[in-house]
Protein backbone atom coordinates (compact mmCIF):
# COMPACT_ATOMS: atom_id res chain seq x y z
CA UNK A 1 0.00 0.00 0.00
CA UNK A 2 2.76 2.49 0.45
CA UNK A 3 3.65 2.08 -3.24
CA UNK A 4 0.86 3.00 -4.11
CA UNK A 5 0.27 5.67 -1.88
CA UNK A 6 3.62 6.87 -3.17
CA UNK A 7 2.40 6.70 -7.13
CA UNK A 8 -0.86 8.28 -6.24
CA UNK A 9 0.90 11.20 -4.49
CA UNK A 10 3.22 11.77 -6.99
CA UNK A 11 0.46 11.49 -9.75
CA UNK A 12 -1.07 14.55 -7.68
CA UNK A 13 -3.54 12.46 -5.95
CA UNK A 14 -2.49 13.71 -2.69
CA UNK A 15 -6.04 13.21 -1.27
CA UNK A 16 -6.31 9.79 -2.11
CA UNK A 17 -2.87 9.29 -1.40
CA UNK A 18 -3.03 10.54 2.18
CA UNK A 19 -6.22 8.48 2.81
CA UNK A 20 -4.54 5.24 2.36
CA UNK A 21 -1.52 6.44 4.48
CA UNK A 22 -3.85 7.33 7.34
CA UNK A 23 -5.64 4.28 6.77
CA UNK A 24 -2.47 1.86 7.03
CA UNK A 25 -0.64 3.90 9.58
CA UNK A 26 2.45 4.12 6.72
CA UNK A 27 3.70 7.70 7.99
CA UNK A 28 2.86 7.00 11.89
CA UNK A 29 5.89 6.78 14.82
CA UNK A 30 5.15 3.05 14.46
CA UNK A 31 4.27 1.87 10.94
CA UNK A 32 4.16 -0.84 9.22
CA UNK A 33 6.58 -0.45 6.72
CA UNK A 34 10.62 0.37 6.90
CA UNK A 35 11.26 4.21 8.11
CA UNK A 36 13.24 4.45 4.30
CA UNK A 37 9.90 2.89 2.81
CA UNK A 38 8.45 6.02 4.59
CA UNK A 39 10.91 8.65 3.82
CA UNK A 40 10.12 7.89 0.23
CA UNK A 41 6.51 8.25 0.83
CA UNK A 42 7.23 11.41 2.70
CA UNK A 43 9.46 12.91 -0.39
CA UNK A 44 6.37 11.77 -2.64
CA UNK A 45 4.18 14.21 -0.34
CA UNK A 46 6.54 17.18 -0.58
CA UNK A 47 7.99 16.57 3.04
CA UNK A 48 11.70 16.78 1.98
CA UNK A 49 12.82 17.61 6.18
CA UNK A 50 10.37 15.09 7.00
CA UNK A 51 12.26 12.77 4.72
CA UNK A 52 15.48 13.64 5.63
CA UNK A 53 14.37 12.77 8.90
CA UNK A 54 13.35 9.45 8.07
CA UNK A 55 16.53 8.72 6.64
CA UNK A 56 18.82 9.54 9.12
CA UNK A 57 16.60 7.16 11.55
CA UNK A 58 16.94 4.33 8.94
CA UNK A 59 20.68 5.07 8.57
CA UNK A 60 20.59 4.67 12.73
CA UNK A 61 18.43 1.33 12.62
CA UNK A 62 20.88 0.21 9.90
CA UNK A 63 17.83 -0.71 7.45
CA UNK A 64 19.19 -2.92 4.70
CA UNK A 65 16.84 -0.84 2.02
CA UNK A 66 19.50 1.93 2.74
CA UNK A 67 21.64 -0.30 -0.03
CA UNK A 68 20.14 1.78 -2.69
CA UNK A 69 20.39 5.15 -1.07
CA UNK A 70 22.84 6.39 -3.75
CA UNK A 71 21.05 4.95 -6.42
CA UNK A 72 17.45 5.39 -6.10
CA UNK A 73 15.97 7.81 -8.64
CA UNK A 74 13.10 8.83 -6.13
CA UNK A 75 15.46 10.46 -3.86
CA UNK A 76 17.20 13.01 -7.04
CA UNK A 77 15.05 15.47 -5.43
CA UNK A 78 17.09 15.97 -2.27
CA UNK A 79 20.39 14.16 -3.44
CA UNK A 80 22.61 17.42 -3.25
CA UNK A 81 21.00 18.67 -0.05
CA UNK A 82 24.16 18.45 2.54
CA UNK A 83 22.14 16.66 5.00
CA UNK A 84 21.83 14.18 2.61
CA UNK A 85 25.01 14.03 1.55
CA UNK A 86 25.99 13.29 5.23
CA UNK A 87 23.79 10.44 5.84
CA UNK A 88 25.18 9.08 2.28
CA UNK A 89 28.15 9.03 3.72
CA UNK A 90 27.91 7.28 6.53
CA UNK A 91 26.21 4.31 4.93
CA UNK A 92 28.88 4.38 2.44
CA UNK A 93 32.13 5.97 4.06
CA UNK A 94 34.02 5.50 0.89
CA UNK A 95 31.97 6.89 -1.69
CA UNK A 96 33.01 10.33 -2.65
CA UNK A 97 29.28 12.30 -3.12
């Protein structure tokens, strides 16, 4: 359900989008779904800090989605933001951003 969530808020179907997010907790403290599953959703709702935020928590519970961090096209909207850059970084220490 976040996938979809995700398509239909970056389709502009923000209402319908947010329904099903309320409905399956997806952006609660305690969701259902990995807190990098949810900084995506977040980015596809305009919530860039929000996602950011997100992030950095999934960088601190060492998520293994966080493998794709430097590669996932859905985060090119915040890739040269600094605080991304940092939490880049310390997933992958060695790669030069």
């Amino acid at each position: 359900m976040a996938a979809i969530a995700e398509v239909l808020a970056l389709s502009g179907e923000s209402e319908q989008a947010m329904k099903i997010a309320t409905d399956f907790n997806l952006l609660s403290l305690d969701p259902p779904i990995s807190k990098f599953r949810q900084a995506l959703l977040a980015l596809a709702f305009g919530q860039t800090e929000r996602a950011l935020s997100l992030l950095a928590a999934s960088q601190q519970d060492r998520e293994a989605e966080l493998v794709w961090i430097n590669v996932d096209p859905r985060l090119d909207l915040i890739r040269q933001l600094p605080t991304f850059k940092t939490i880049v970084h310390e997933v992958f220490p060695t790669v030069l951003s």
